[in-house]
C-alpha atoms as a PDB file:
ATOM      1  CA  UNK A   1      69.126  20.922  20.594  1.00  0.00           C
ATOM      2  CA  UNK A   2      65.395  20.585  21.874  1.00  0.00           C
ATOM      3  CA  UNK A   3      64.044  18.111  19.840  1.00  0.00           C
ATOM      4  CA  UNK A   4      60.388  18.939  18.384  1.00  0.00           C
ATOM      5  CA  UNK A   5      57.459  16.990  16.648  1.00  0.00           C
ATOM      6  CA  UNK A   6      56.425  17.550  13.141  1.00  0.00           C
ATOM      7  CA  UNK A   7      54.094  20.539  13.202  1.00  0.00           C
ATOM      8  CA  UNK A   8      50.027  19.325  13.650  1.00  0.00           C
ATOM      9  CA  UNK A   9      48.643  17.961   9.989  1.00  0.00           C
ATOM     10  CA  UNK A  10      51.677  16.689   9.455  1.00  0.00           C
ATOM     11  CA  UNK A  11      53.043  14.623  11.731  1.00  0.00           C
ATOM     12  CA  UNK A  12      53.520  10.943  11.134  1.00  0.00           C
ATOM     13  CA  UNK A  13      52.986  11.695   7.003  1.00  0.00           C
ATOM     14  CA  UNK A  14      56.358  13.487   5.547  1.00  0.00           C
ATOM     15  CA  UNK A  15      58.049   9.987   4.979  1.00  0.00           C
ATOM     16  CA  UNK A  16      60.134  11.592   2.230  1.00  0.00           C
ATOM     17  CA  UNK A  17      64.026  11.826   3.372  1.00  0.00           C
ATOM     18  CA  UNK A  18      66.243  13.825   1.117  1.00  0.00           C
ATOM     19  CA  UNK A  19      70.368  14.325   0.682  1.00  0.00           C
ATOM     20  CA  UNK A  20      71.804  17.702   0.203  1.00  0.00           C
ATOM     21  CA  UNK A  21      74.482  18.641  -1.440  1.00  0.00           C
ATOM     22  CA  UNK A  22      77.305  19.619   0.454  1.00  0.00           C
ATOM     23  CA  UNK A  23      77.952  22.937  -0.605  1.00  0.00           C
ATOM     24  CA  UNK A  24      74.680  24.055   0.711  1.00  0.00           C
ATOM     25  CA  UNK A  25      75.477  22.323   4.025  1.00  0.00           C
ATOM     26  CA  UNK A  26      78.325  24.113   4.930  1.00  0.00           C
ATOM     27  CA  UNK A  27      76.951  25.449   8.542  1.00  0.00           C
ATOM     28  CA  UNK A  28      75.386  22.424   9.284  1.00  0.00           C
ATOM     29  CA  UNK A  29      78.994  20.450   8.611  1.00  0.00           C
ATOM     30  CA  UNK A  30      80.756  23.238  10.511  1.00  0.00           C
ATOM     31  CA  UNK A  31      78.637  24.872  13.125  1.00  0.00           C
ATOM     32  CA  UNK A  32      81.487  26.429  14.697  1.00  0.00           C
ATOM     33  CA  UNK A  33      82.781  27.683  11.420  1.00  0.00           C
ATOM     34  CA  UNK A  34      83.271  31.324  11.088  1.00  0.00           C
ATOM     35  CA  UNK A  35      80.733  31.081   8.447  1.00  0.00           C
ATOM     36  CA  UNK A  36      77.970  29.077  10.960  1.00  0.00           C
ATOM     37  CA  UNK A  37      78.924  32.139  13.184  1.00  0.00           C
ATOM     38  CA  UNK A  38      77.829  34.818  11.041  1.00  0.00           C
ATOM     39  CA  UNK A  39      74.864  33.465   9.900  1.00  0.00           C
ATOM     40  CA  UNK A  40      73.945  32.746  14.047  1.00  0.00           C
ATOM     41  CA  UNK A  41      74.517  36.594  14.798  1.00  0.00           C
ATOM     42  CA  UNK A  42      71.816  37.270  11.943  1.00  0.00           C
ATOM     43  CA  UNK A  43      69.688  35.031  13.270  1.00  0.00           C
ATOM     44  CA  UNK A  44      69.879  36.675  16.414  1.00  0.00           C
ATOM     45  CA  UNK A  45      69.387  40.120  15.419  1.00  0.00           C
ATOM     46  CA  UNK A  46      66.567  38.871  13.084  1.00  0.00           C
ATOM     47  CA  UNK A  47      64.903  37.414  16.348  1.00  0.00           C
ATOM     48  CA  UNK A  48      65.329  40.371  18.478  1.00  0.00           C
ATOM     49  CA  UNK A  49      64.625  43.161  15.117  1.00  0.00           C
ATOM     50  CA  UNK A  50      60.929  43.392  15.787  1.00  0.00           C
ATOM     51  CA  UNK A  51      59.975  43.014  19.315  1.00  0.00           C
ATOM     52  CA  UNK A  52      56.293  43.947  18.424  1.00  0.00           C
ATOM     53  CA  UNK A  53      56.574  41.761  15.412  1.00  0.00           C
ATOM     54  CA  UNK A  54      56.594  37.967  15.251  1.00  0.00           C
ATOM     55  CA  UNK A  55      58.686  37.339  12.675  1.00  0.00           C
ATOM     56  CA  UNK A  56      57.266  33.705  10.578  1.00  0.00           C
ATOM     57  CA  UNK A  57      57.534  34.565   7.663  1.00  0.00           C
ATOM     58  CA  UNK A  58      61.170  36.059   5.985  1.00  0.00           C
ATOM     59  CA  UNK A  59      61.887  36.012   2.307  1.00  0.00           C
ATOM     60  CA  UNK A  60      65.170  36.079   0.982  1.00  0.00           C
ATOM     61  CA  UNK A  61      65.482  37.652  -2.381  1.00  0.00           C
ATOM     62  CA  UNK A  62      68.716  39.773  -4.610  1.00  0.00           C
ATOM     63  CA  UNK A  63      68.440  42.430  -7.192  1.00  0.00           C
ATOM     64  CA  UNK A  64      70.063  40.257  -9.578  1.00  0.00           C
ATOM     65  CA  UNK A  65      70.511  36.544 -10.260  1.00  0.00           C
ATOM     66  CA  UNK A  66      73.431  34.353  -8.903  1.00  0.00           C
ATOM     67  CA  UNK A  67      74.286  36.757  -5.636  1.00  0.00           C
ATOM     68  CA  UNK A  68      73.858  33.708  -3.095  1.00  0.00           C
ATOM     69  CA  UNK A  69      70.601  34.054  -2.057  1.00  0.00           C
ATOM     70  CA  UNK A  70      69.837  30.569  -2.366  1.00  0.00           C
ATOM     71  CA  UNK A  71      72.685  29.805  -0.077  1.00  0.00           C
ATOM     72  CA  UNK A  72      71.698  32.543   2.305  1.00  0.00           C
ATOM     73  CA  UNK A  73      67.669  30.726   2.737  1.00  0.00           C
ATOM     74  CA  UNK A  74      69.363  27.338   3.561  1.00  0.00           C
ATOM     75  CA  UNK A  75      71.941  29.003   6.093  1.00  0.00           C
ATOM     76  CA  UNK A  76      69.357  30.838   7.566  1.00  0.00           C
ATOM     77  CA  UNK A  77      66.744  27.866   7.452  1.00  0.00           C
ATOM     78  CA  UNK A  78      69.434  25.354   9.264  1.00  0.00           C
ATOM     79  CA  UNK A  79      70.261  28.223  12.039  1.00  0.00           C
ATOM     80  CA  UNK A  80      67.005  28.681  12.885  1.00  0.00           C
ATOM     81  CA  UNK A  81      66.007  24.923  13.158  1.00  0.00           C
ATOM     82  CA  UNK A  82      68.645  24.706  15.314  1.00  0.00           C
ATOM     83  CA  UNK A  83      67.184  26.432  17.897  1.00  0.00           C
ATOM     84  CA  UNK A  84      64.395  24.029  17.900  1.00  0.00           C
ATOM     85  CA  UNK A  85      62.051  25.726  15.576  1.00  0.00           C
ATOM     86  CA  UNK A  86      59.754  23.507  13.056  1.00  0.00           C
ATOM     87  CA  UNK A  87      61.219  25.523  10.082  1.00  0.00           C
ATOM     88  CA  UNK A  88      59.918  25.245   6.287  1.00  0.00           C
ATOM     89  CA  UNK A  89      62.325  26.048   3.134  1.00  0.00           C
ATOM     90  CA  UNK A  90      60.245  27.478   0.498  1.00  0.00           C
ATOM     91  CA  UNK A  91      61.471  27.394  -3.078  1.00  0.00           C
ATOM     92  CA  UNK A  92      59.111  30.267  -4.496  1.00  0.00           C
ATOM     93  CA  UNK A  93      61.571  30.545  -7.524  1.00  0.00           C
ATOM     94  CA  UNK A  94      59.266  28.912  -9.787  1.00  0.00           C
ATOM     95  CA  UNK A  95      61.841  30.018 -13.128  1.00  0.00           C
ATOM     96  CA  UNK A  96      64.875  28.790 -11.819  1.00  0.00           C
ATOM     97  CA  UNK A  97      64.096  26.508  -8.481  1.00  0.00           C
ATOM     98  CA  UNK A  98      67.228  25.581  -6.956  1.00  0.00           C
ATOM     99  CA  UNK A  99      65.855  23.826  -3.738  1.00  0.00           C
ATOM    100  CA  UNK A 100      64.994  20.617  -5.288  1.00  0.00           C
ATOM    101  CA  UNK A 101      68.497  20.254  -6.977  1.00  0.00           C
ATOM    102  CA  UNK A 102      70.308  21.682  -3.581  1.00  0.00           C
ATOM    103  CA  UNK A 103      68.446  18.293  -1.448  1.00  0.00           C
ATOM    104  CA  UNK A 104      69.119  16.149  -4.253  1.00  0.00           C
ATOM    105  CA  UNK A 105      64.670  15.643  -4.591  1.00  0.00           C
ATOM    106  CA  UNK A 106      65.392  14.875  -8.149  1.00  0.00           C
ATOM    107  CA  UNK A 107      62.559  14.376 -10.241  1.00  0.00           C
ATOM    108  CA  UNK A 108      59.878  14.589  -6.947  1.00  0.00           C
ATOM    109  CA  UNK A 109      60.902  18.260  -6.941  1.00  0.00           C
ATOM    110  CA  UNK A 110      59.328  18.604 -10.181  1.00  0.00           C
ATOM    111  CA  UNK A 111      56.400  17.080  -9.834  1.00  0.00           C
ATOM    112  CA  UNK A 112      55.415  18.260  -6.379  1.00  0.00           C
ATOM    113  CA  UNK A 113      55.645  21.416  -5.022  1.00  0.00           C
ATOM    114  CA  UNK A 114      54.689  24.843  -3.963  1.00  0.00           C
ATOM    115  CA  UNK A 115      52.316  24.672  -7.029  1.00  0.00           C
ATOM    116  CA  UNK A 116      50.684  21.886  -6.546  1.00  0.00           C
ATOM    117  CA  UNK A 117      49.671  22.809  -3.550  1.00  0.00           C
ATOM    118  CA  UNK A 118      48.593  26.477  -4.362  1.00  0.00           C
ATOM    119  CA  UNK A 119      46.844  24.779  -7.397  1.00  0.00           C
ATOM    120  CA  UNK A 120      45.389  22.189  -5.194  1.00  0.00           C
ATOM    121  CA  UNK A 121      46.647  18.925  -6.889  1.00  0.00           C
ATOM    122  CA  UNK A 122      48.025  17.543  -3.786  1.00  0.00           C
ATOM    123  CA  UNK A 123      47.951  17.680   0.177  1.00  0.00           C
ATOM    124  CA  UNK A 124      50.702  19.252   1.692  1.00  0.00           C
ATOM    125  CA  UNK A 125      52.236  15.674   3.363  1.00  0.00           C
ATOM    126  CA  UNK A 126      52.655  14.965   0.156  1.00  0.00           C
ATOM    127  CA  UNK A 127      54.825  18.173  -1.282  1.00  0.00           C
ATOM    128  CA  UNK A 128      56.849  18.639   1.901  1.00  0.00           C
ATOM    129  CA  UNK A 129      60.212  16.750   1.988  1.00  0.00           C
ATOM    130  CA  UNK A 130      62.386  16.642   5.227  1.00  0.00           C
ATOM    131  CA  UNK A 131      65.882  17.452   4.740  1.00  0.00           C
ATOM    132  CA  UNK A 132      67.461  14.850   7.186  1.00  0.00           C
ATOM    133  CA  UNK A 133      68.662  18.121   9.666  1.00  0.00           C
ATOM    134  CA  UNK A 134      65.972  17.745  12.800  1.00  0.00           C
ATOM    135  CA  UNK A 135      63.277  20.439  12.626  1.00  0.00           C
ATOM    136  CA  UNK A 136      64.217  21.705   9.093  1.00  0.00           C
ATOM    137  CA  UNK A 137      61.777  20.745   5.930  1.00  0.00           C
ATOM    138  CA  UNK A 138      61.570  21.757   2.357  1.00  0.00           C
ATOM    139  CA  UNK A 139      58.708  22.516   0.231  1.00  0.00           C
ATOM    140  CA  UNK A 140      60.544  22.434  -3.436  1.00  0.00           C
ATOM    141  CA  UNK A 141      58.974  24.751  -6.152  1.00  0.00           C
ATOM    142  CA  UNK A 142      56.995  21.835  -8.074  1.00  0.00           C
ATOM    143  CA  UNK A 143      55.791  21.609 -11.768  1.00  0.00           C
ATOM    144  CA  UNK A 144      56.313  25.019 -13.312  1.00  0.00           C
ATOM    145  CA  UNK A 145      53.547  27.334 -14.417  1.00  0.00           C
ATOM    146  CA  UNK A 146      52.734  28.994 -17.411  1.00  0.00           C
ATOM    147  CA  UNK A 147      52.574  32.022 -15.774  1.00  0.00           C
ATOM    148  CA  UNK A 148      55.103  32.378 -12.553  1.00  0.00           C
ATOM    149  CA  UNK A 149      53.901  36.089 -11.874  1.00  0.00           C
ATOM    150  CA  UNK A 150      50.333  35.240 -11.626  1.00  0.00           C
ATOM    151  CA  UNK A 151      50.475  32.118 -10.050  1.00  0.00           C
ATOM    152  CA  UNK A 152      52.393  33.828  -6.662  1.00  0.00           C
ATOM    153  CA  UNK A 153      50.178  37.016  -6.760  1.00  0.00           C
ATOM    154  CA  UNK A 154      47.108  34.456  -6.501  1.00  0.00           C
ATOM    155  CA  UNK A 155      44.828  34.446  -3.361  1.00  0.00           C
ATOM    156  CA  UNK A 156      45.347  30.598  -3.368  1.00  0.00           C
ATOM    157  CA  UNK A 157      49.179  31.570  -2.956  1.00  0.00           C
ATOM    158  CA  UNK A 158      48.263  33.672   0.022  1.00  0.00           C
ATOM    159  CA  UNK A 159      46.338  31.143   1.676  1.00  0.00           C
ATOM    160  CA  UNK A 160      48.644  28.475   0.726  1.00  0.00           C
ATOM    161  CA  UNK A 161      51.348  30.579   2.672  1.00  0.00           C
ATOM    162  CA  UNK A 162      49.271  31.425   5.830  1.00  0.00           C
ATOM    163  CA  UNK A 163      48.252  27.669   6.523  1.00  0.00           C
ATOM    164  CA  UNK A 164      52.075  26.471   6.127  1.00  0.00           C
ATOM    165  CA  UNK A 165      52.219  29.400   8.835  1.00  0.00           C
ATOM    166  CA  UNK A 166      49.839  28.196  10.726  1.00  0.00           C
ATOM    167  CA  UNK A 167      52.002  24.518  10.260  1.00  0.00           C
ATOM    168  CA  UNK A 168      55.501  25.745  10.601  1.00  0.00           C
ATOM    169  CA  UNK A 169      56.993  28.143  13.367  1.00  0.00           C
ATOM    170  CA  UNK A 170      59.422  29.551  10.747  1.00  0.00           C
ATOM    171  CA  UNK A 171      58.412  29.425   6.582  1.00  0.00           C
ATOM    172  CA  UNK A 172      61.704  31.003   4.865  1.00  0.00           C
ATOM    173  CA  UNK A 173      61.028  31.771   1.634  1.00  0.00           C
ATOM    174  CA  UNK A 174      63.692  31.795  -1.620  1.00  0.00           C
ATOM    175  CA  UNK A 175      62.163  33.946  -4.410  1.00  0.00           C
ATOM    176  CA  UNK A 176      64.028  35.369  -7.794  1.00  0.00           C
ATOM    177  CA  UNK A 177      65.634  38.584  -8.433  1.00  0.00           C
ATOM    178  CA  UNK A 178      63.374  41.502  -8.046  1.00  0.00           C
ATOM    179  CA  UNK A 179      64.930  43.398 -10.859  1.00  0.00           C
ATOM    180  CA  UNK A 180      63.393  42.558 -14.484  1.00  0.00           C
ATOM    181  CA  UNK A 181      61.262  40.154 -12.904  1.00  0.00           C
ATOM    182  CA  UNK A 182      57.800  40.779 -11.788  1.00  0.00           C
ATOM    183  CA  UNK A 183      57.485  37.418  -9.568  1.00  0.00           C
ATOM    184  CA  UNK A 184      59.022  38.314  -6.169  1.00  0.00           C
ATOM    185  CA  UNK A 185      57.099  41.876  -5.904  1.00  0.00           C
ATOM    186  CA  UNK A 186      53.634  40.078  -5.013  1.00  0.00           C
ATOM    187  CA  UNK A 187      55.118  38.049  -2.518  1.00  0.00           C
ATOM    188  CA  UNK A 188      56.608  40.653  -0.413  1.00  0.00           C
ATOM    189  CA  UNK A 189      52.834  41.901   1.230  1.00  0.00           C
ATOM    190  CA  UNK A 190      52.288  38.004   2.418  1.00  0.00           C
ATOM    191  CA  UNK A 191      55.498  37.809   4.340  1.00  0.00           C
ATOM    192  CA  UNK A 192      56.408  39.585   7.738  1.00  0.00           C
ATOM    193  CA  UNK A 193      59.754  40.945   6.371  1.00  0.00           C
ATOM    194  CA  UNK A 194      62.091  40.577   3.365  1.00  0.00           C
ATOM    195  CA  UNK A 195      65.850  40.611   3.068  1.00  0.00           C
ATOM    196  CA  UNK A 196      68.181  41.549   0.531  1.00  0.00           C
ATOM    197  CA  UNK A 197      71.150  39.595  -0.573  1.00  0.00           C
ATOM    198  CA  UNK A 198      74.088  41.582  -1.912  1.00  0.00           C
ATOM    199  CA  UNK A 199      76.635  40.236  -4.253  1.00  0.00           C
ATOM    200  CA  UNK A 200      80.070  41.761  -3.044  1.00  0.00           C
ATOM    201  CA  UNK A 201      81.802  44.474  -5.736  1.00  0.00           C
ATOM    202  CA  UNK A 202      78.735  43.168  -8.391  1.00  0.00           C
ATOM    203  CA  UNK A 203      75.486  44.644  -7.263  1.00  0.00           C
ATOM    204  CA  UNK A 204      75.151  48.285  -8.100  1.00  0.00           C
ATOM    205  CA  UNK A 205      74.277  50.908  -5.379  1.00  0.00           C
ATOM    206  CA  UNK A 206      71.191  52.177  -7.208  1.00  0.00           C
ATOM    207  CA  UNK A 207      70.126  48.225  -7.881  1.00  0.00           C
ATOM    208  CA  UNK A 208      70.266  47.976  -3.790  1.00  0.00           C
ATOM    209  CA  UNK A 209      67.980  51.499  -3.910  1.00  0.00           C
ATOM    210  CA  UNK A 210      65.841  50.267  -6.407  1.00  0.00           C
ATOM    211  CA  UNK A 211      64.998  47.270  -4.636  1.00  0.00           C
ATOM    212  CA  UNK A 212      64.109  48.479  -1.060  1.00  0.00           C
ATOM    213  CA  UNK A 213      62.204  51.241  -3.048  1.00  0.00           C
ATOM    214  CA  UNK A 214      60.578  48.510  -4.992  1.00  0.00           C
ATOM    215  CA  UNK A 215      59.797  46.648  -1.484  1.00  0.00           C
ATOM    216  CA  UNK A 216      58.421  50.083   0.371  1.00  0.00           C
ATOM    217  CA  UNK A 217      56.126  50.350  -2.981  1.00  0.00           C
ATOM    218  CA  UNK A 218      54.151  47.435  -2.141  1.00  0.00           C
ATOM    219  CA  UNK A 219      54.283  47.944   1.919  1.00  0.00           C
ATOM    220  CA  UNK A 220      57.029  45.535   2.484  1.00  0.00           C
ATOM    221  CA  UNK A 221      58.445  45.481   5.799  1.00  0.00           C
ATOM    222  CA  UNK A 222      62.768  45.448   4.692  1.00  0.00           C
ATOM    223  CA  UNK A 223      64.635  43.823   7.270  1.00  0.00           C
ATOM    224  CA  UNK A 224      68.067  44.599   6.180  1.00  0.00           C
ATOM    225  CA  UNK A 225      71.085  43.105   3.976  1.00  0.00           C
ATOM    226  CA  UNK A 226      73.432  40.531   3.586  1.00  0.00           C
ATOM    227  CA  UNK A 227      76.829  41.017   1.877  1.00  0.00           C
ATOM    228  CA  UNK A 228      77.511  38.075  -0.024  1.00  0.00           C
ATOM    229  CA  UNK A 229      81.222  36.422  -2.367  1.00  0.00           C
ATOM    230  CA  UNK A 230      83.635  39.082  -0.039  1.00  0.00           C
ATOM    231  CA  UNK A 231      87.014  38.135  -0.758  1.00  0.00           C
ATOM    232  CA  UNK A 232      88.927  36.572   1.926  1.00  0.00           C
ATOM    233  CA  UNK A 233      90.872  38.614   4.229  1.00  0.00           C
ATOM    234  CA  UNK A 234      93.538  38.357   7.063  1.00  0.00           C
ATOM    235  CA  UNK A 235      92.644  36.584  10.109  1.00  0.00           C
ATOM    236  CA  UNK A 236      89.255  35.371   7.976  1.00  0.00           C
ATOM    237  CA  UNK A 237      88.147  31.617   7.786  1.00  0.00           C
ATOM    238  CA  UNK A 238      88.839  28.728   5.195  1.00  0.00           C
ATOM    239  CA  UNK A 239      87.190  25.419   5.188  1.00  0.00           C
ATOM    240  CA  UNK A 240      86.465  23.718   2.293  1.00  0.00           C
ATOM    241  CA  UNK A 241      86.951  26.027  -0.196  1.00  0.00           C
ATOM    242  CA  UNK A 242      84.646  28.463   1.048  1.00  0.00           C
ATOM    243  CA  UNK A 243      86.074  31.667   2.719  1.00  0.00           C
ATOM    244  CA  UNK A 244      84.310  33.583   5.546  1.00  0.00           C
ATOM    245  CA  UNK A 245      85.195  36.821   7.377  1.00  0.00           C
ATOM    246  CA  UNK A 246      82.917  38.454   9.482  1.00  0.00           C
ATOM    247  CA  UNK A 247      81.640  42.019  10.452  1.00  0.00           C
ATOM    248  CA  UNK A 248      78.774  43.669  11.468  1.00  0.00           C
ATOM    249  CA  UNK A 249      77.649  47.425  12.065  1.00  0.00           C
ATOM    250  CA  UNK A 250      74.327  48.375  13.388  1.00  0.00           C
ATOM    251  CA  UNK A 251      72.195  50.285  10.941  1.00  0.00           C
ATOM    252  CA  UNK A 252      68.829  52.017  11.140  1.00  0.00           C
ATOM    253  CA  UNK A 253      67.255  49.479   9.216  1.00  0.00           C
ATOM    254  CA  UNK A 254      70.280  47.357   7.915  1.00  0.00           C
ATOM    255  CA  UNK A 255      71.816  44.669   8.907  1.00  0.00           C
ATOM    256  CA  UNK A 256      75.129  43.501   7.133  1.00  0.00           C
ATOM    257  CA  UNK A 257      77.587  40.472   7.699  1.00  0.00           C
ATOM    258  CA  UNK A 258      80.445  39.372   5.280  1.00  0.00           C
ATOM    259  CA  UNK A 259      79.150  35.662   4.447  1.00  0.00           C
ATOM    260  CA  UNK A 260      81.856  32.828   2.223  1.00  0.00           C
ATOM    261  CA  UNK A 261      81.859  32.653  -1.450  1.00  0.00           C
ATOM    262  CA  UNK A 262      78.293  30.811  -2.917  1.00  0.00           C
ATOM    263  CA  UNK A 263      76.469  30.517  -6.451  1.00  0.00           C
ATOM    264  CA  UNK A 264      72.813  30.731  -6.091  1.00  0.00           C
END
């Protein structure tokens, strides 16, 4: 692993270590887990999806909540810091932020955050945690507006996001469901490309249409899928209780892979 610096601001000032909790560590435990495996063949095709098109900035989002995509930004955030990257974890889920509680920030995650910085309460050393894996950070959601929507479809949010870009060679970003929520939807025109976690035999085929129609809408650039909680099969994976068989097909503008059982 090449080892890198903390990205220019910052270095020398993000003195806060965190702990995660296991379950959200699973390809960083296992890296040659079948799991680690599929998430390193998205990662690849991510990387190589848009030759004409640096991809820094990726949000992860579902149509619906507790489809894994919480579980999907971390997996994706650790494989990509593995190859060296300075990568920030974004907790733009500023209803139900799940970063904070996933690196065990505790009360910190509350009180500093995205928001605080796109409200300007404090500098960015001071709301950006390291996670303890080399190259991989986490900027938790931080004290909770009054208004989520209005907060992330602010210019300050856009600005906020391009000088973590500007910071960071990778920002991945966890937002909430797009359906019956009008947070994520504002978001999607700051980012370089979105993709859509799918909860195996729960998410409906005209919530997957919705959503990518809901993305084109606003003139986001959809990356692709991932199929999420597939049941375990022959010849698939076990460790530790979570269950991982892999697949892939090439798609126009999909991408798919069969990724273990996970809750946010």
């Amino acid at each position: 692993m090449m080892k890198s610096s903390q990205p220019a601001g910052l270095k020398g000032k993000l003195e806060h270590q965190s702990t995660s909790r296991d379950s959200y560590l699973i390809v960083h435990q296992l890296p040659r887990s079948g799991v680690a495996e599929s998430f390193c063949n998205i990662r690849t095709k991510l990387l190589f999806s848009s030759p004409d098109r640096e991809l820094k900035t990726i949000l992860f989002t579902s149509a619906l909540p507790g489809e894994g995509k919480t579980f999907s930004a971390i997996s994706m955030g650790i494989v990509m810091a593995q190859t060296g990257k300075r990568v920030l974890l974004v907790d733009a889920d500023q209803r139900r932020p799940t970063l904070g509680k996933a690196f065990s920030l505790g009360s910190q995650a509350e009180n500093m955050g995205l928001s605080s910085l796109v409200m300007r309460r404090v500098p960015a050393e001071s709301a950006i945690f390291k996670t303890g894996i080399e190259n991989l950070s986490v900027l938790p959601a931080g004290p909770k507006p009054p208004n989520p929507s209005e907060l992330l479809g602010s210019q300050s949010t856009k600005e906020t996001l391009e000088k973590l870009r500007s910071e960071f060679d990778m920002l991945i970003i966890d937002t909430p469901p797009v359906l019956g929520l009008p947070d994520t939807l504002p978001l999607v025109s700051m980012v370089d490309g979105c993709l859509l976690v799918i909860r195996y035999a729960k998410t409906s085929y005209k919530s997957i249409l919705r959503v990518k129609e809901s993305i084109r809408m606003v003139k986001g650039h959809f990356l692709g899928a991932i199929l999420n909680m597939v049941k375990p099969e022959p010849f698939g994976y076990y460790y530790g209780g979570y269950h991982g068989y892999y697949y892939h097909k090439y798609y126009e503008e999909e991408t798919q892979t069969k990724i273990p059982n996970s809750g946010s």
